[in-house]
N, C-alpha and C. Protein backbone atom coordinates (compact mmCIF):
# COMPACT_ATOMS: atom_id res chain seq x y z
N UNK A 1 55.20 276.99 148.89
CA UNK A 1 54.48 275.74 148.96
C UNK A 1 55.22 274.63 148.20
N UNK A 2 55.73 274.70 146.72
CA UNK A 2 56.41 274.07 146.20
C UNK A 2 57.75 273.36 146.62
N UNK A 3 58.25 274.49 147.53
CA UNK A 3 59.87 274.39 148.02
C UNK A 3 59.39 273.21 149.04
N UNK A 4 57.96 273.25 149.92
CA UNK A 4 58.39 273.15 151.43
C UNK A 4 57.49 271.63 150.66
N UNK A 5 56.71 270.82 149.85
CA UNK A 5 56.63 269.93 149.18
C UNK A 5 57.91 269.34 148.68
N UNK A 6 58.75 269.66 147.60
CA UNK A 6 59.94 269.35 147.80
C UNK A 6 60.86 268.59 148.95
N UNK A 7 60.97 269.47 149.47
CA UNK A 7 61.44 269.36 151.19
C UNK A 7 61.13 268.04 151.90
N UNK A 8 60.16 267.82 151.57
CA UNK A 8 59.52 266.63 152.30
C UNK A 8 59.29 265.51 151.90
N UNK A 9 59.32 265.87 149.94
CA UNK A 9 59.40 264.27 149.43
C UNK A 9 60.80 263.91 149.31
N UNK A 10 61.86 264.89 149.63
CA UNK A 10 63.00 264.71 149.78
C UNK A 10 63.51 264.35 151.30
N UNK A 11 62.84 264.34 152.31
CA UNK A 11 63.01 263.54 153.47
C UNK A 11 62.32 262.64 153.33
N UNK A 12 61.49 261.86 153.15
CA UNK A 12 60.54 260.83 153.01
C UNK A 12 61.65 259.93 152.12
N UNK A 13 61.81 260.31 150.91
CA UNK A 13 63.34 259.51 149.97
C UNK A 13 64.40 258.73 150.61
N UNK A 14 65.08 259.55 151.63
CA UNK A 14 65.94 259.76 152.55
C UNK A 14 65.92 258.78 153.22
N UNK A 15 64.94 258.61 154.34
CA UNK A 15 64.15 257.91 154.95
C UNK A 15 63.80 256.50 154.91
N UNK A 16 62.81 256.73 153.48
CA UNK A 16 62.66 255.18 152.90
C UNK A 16 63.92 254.81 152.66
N UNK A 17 64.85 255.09 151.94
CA UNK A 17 66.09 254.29 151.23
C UNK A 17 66.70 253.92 152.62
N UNK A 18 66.79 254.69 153.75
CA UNK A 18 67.71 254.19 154.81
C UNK A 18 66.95 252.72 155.38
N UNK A 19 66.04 252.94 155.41
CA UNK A 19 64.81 251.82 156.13
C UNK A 19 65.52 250.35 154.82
N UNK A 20 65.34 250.32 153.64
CA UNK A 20 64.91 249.63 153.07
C UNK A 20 66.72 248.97 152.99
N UNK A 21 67.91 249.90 153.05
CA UNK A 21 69.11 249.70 153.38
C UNK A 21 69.52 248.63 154.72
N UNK A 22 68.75 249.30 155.75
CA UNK A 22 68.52 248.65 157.17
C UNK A 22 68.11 247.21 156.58
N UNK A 23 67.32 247.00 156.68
CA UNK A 23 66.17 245.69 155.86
C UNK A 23 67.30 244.76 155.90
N UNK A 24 68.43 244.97 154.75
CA UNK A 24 69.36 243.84 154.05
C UNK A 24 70.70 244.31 154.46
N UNK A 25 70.74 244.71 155.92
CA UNK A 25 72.28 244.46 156.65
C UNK A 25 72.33 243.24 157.43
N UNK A 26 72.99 242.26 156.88
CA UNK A 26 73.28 241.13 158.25
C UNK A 26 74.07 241.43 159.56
N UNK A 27 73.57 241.15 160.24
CA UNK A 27 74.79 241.13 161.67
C UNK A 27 75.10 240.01 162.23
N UNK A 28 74.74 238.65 162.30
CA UNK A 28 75.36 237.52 162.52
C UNK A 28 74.36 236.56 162.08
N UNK A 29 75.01 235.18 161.65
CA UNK A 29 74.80 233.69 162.09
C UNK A 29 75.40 232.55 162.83
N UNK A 30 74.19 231.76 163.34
CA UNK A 30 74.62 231.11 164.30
C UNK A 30 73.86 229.68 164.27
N UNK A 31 74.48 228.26 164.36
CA UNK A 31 73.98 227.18 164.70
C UNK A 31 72.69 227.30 165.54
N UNK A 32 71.64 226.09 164.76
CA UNK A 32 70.38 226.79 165.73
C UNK A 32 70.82 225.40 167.10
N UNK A 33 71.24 224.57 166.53
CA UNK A 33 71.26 223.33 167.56
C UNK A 33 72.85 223.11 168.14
N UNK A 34 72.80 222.04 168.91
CA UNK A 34 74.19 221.70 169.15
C UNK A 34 74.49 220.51 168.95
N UNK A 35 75.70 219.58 168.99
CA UNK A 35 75.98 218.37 168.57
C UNK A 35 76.20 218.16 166.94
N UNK A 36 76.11 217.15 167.12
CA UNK A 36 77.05 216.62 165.60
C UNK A 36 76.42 217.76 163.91
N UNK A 37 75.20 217.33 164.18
CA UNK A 37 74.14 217.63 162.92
C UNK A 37 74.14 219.12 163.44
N UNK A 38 74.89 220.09 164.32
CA UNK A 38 74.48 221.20 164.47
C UNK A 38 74.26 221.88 162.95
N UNK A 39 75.72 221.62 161.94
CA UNK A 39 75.89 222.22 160.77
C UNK A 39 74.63 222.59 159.90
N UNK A 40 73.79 221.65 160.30
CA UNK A 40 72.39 221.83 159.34
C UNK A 40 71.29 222.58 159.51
N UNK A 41 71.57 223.60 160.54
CA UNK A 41 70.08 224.20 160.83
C UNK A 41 71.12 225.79 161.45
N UNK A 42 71.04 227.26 160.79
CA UNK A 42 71.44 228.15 161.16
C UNK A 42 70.06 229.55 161.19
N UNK A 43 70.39 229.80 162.16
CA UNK A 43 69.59 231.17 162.57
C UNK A 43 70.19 232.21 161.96
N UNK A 44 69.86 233.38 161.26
CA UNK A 44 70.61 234.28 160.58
C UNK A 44 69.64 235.49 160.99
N UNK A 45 70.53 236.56 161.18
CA UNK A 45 70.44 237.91 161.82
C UNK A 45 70.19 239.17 160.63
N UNK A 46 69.14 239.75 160.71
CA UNK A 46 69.26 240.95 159.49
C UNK A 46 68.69 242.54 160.21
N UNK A 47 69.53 243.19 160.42
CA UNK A 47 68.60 244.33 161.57
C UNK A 47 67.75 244.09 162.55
N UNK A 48 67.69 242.95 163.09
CA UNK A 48 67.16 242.69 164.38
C UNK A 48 65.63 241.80 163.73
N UNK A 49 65.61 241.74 162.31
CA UNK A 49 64.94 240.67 162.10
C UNK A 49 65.95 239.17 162.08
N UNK A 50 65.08 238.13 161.70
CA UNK A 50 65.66 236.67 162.12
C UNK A 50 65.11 236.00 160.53
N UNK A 51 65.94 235.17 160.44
CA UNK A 51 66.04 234.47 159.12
C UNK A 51 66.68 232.78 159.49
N UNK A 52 66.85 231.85 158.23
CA UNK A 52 67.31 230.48 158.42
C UNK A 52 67.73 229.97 157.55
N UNK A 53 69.16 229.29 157.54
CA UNK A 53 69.79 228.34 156.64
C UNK A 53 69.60 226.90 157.06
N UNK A 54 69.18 226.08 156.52
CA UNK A 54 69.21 224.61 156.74
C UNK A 54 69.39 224.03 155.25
N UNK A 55 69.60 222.83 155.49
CA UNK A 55 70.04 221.54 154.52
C UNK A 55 68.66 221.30 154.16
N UNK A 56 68.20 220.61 152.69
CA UNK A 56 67.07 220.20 152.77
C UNK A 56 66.77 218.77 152.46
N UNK A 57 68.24 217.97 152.48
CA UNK A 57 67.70 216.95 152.83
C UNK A 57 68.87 216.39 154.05
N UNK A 58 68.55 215.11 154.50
CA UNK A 58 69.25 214.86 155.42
C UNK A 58 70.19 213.90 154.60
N UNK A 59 71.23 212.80 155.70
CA UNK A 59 72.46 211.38 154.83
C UNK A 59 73.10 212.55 154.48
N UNK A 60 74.24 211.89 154.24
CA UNK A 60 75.40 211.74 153.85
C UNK A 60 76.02 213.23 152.54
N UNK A 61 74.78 213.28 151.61
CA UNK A 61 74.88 214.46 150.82
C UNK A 61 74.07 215.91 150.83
N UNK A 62 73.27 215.90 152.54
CA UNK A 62 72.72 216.63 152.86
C UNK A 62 73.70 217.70 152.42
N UNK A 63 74.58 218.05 153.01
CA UNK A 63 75.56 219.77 152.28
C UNK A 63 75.02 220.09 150.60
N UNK A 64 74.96 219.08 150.59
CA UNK A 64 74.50 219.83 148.81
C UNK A 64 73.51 220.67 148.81
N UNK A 65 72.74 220.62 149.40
CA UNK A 65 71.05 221.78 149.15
C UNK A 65 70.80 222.33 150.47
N UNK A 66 70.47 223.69 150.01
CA UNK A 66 69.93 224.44 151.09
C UNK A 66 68.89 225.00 150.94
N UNK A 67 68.47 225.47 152.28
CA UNK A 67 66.69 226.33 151.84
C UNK A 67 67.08 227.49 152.88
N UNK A 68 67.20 228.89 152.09
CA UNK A 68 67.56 229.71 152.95
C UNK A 68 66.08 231.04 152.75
N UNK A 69 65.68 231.31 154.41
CA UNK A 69 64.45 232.09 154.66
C UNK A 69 64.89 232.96 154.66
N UNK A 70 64.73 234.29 154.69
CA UNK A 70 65.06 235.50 155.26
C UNK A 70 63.99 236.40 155.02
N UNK A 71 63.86 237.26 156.30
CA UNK A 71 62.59 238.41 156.08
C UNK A 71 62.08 239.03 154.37
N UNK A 72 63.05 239.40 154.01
CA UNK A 72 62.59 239.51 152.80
C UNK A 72 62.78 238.78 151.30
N UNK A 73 63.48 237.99 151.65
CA UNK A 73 63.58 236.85 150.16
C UNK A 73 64.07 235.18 150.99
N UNK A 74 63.31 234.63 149.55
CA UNK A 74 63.52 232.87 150.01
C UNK A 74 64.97 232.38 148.79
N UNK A 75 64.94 231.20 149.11
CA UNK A 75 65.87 230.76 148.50
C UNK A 75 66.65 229.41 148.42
N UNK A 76 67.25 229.17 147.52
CA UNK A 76 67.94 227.95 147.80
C UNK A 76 69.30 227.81 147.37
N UNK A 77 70.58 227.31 148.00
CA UNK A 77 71.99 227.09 147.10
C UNK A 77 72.19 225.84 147.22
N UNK A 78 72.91 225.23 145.93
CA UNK A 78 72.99 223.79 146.06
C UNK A 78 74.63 223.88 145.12
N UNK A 79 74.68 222.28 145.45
CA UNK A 79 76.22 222.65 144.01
C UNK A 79 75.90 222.26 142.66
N UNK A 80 76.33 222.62 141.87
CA UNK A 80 76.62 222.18 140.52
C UNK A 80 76.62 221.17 140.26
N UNK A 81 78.02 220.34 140.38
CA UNK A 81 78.39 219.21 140.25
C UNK A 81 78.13 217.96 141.26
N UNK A 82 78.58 217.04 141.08
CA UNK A 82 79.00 215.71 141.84
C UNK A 82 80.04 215.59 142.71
N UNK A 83 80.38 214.53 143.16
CA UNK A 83 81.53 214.11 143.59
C UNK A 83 82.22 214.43 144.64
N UNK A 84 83.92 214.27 144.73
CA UNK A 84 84.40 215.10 145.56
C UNK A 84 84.54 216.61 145.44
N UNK A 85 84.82 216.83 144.33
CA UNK A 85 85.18 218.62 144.19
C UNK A 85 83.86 218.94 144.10
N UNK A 86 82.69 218.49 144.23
CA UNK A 86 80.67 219.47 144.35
C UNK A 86 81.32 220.85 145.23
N UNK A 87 81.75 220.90 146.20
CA UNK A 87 81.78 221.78 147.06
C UNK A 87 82.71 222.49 146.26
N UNK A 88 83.19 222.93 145.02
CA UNK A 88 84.06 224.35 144.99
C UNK A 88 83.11 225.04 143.68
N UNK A 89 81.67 224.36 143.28
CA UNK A 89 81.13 225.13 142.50
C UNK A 89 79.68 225.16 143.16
N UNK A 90 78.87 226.42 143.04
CA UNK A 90 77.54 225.92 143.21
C UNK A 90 77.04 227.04 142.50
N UNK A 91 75.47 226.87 142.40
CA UNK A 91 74.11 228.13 142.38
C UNK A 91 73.44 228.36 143.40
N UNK A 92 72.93 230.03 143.65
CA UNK A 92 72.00 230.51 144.38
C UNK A 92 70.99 231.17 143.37
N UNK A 93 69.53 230.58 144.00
CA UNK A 93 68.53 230.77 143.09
C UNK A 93 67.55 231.65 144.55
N UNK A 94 67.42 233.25 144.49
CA UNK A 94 66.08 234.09 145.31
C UNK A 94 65.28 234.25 144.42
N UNK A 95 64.99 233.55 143.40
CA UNK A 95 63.64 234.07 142.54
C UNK A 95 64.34 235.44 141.20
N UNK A 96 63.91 236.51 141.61
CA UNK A 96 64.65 237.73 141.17
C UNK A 96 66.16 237.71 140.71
N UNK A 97 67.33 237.02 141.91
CA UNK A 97 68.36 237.26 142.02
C UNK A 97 68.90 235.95 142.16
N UNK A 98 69.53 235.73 141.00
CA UNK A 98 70.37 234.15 141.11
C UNK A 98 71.83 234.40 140.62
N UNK A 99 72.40 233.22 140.72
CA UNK A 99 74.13 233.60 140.63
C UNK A 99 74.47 232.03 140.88
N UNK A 100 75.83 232.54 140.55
CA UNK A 100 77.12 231.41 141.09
C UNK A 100 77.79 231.42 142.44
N UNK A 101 78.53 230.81 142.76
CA UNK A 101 79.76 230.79 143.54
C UNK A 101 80.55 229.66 143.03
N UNK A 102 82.14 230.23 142.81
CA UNK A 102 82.91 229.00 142.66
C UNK A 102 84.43 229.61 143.00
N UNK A 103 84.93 228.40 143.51
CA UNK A 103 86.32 228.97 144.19
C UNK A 103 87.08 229.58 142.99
N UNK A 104 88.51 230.47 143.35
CA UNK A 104 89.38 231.17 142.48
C UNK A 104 90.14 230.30 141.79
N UNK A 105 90.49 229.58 142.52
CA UNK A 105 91.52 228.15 142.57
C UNK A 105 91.21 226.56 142.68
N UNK A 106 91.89 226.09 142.35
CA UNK A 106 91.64 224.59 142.49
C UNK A 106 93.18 223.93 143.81
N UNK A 107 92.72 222.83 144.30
CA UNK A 107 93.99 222.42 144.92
C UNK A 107 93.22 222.09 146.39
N UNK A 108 94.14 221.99 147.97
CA UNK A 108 93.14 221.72 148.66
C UNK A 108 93.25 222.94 149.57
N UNK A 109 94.15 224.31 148.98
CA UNK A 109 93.31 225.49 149.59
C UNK A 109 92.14 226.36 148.76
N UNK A 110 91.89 225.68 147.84
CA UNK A 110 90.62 226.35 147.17
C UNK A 110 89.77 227.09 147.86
N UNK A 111 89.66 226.45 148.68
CA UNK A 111 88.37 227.07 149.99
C UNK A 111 88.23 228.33 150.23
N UNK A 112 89.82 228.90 150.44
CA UNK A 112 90.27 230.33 150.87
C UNK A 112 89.67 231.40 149.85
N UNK A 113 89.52 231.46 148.76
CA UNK A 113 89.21 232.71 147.85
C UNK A 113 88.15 232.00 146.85
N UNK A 114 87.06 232.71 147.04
CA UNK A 114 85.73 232.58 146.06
C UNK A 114 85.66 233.80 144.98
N UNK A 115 84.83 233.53 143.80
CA UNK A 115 83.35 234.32 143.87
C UNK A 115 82.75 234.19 143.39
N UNK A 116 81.64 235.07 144.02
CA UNK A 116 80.15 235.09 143.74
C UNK A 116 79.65 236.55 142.94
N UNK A 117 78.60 236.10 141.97
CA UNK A 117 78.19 236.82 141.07
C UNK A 117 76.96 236.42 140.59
N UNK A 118 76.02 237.38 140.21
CA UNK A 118 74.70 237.15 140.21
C UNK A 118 74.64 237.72 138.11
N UNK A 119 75.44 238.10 137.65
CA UNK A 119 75.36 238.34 136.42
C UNK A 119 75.42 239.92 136.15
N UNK A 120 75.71 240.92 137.31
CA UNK A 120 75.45 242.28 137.23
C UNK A 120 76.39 242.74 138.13
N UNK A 121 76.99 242.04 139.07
CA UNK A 121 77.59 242.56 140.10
C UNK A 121 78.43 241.13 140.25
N UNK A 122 79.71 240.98 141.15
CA UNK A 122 80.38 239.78 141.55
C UNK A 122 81.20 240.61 142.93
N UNK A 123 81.54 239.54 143.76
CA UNK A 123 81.79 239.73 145.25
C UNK A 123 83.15 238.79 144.82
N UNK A 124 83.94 238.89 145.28
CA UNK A 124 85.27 238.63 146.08
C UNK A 124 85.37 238.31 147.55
N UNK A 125 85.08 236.87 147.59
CA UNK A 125 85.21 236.54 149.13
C UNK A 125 86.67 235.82 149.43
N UNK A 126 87.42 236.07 150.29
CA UNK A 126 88.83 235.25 150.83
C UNK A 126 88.86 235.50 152.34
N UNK A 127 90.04 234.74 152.68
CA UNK A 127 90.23 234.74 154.29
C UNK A 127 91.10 235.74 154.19
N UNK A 128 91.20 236.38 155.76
CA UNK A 128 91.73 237.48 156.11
C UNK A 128 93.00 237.10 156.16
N UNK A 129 93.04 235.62 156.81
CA UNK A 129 94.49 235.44 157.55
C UNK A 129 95.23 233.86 156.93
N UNK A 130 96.13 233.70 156.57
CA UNK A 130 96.57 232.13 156.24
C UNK A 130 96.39 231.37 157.39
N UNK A 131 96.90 230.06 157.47
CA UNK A 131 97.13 229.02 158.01
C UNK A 131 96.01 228.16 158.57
N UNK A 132 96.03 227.36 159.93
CA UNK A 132 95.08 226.57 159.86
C UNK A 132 94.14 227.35 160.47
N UNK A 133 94.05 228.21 160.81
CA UNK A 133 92.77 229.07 161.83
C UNK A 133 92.08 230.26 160.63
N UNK A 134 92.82 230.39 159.43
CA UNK A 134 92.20 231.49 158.36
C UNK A 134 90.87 231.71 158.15
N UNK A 135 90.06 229.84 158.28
CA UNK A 135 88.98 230.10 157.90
C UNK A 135 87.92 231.08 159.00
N UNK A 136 88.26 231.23 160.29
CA UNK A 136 87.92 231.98 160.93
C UNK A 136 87.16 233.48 160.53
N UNK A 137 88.14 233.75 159.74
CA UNK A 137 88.21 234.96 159.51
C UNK A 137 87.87 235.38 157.97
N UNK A 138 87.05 236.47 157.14
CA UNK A 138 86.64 236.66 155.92
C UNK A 138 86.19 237.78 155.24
N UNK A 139 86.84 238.18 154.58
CA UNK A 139 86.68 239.40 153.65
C UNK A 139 85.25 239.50 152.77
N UNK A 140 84.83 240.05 152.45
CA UNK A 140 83.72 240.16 151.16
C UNK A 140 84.38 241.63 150.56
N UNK A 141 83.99 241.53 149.27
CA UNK A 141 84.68 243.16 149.05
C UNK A 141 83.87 242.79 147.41
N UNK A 142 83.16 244.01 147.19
CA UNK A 142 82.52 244.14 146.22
C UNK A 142 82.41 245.67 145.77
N UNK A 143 81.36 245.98 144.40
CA UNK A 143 81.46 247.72 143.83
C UNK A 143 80.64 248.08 145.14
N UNK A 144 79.91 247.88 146.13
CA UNK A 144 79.19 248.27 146.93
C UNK A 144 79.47 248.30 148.20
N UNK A 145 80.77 248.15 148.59
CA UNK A 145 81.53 248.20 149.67
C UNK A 145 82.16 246.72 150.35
N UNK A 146 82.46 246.83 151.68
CA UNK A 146 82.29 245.61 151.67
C UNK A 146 82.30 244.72 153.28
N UNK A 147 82.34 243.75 153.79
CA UNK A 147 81.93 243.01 154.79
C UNK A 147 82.67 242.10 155.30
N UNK A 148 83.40 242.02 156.68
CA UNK A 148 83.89 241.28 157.83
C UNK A 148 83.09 240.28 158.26
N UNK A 149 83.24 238.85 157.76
CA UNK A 149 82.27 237.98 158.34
C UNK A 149 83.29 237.08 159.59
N UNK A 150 83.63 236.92 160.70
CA UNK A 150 84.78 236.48 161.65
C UNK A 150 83.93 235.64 162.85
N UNK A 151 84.17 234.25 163.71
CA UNK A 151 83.73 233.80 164.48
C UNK A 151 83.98 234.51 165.88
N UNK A 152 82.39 233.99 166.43
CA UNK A 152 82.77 235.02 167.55
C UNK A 152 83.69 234.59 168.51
N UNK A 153 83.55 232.88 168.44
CA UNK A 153 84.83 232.43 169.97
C UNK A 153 85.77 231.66 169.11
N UNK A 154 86.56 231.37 170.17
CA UNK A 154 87.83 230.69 169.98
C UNK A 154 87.83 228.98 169.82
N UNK A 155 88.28 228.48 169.26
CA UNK A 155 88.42 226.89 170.09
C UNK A 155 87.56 225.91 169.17
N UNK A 156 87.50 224.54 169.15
CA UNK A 156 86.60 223.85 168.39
C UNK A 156 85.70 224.03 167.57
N UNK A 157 84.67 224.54 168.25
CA UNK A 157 83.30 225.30 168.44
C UNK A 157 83.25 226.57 167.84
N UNK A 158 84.16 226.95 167.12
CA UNK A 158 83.96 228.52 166.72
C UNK A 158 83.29 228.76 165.47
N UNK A 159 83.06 227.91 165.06
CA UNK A 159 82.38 227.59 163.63
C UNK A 159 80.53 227.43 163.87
N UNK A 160 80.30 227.67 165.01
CA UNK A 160 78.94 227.62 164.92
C UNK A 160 78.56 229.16 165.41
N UNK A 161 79.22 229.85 165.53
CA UNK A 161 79.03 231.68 165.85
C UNK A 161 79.42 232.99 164.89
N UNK A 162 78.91 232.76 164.39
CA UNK A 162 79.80 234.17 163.35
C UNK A 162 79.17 235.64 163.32
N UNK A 163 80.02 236.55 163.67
CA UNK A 163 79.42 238.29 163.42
C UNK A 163 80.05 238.32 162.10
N UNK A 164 78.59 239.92 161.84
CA UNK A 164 79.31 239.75 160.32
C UNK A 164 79.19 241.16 161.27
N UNK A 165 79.81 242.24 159.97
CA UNK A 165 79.71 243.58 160.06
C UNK A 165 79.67 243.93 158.47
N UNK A 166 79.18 244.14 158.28
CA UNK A 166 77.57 244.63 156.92
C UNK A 166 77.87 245.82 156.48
N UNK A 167 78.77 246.13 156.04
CA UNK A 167 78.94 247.68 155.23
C UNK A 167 78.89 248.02 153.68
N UNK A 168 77.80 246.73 153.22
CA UNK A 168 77.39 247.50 151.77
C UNK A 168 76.12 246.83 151.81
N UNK A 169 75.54 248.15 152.66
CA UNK A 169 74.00 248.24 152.75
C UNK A 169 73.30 247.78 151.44
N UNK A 170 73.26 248.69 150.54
CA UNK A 170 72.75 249.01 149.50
C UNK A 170 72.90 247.47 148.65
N UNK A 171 73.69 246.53 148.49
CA UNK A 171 73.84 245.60 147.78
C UNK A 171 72.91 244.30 147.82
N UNK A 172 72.37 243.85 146.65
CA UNK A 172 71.78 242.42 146.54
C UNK A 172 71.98 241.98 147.88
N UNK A 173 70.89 241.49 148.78
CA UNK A 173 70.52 240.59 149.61
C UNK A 173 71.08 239.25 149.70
N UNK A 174 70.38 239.02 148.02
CA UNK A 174 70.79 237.20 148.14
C UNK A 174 72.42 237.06 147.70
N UNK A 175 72.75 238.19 146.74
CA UNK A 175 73.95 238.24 146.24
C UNK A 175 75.17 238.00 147.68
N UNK A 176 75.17 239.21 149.26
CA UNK A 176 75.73 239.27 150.30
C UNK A 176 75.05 237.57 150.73
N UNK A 177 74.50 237.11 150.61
CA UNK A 177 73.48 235.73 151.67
C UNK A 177 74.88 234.89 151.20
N UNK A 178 74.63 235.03 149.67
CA UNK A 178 75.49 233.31 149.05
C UNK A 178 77.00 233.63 149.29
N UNK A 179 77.42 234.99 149.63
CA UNK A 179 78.58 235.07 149.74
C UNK A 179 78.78 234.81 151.64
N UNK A 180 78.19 235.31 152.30
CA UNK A 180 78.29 235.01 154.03
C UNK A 180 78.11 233.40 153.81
N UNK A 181 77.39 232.81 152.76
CA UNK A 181 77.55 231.05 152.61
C UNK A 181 78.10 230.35 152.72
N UNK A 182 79.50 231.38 151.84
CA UNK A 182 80.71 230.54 151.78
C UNK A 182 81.32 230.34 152.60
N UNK A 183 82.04 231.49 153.54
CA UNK A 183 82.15 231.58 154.61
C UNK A 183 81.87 230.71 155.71
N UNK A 184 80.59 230.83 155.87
CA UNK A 184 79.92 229.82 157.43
C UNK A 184 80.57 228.33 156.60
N UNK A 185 79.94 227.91 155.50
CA UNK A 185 80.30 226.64 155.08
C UNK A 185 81.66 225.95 154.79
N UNK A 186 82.40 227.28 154.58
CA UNK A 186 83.88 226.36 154.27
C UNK A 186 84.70 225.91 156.04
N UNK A 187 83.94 227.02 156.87
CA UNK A 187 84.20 226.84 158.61
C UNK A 187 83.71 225.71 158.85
N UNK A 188 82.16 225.42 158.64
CA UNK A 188 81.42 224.32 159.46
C UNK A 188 82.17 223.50 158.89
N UNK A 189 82.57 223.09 157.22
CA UNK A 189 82.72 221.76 156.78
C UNK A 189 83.94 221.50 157.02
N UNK A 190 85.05 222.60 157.33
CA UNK A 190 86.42 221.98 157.75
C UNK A 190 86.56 221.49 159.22
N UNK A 191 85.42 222.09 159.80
CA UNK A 191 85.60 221.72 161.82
C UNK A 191 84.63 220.57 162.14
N UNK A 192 83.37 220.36 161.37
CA UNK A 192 82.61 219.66 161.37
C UNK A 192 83.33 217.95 162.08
């Protein structure tokens, strides 16, 4: 009786952890609109649930703040600073789970290599590939494995489609969110 109890709170364990793993895998984002202002409103993909990045205010310094939904945590990233360089530092605040992002480098390929860190864990985000098409393409690599975030088409327009492929299940939600951030954002704001 004991063994076959066992047995079962040890599949049930199993089970839950895979479910709750599932929960916080992304598989893509994507522009919800088209045209100019597309940059400001994104649909985001988590196991076949649906989530949203948008700007929260509109003009000229709309990029600074975001309000990001997702099935299981809310949120917001904004930058730090002012000015021209705002965009190579910011915060992500989910309540629970807050952090930084700020580029590796300074200069005007800064863009290429981040990271992000919530105070317990830090992510390593860079492009896969140099030159002018790099941002296309993006590494995440963290203690919890790590994640291919790459546009799905070619051409102008490729900055409003991105697959990710999600292989550190187990890791902070918002921690993987602000890092797929960088990513979509250093694309939209260089093609924009």
């Amino acid at each position: 009786m004991k063994k076959s109890f066992l047995i079962i709170t040890l599949i049930l364990c199993i089970v839950s952890s895979n479910i709750i793993a599932q929960e916080s895998k992304f598989t893509e984002i994507n522009t919800r609109f088209s045209g100019d202002d597309a940059w400001k409103d994104w649909n985001i993909r988590m196991s076949g649930e649906y989530g949203s990045m948008s700007t929260t205010f509109s003009g000229d310094d709309a990029w600074k703040d975001w309000r990001i939904d997702l099935p299981s945590i809310d949120g917001s990233i904004s930058t730090t600073f002012s000015g021209d360089d705002a965009w190579k530092s910011w915060n992500f605040d989910f309540g629970e789970s807050d952090g930084s992002m700020s580029t590796v480098f300074s200069g005007d390929d800064a863009w290429k290599d981040w990271t992000v860190s919530n105070g317990t864990n830090s992510l390593s985000v860079s492009t896969v590939f140099s030159g002018s098409d790099a941002w296309k393409s993006w590494r995440i690599t963290g203690p919890g494995g790590d994640m291919e975030v790459s546009t799905v088409f070619s051409g102008d327009d490729a900055w409003k489609d991105w697959r990710i492929s999600d292989n550190m299940p187990s890791e902070d939600a918002a921690l993987k969110m602000a890092a797929i951030f960088v990513c979509v954002f250093s694309g939209a704001i260089l093609n924009k």
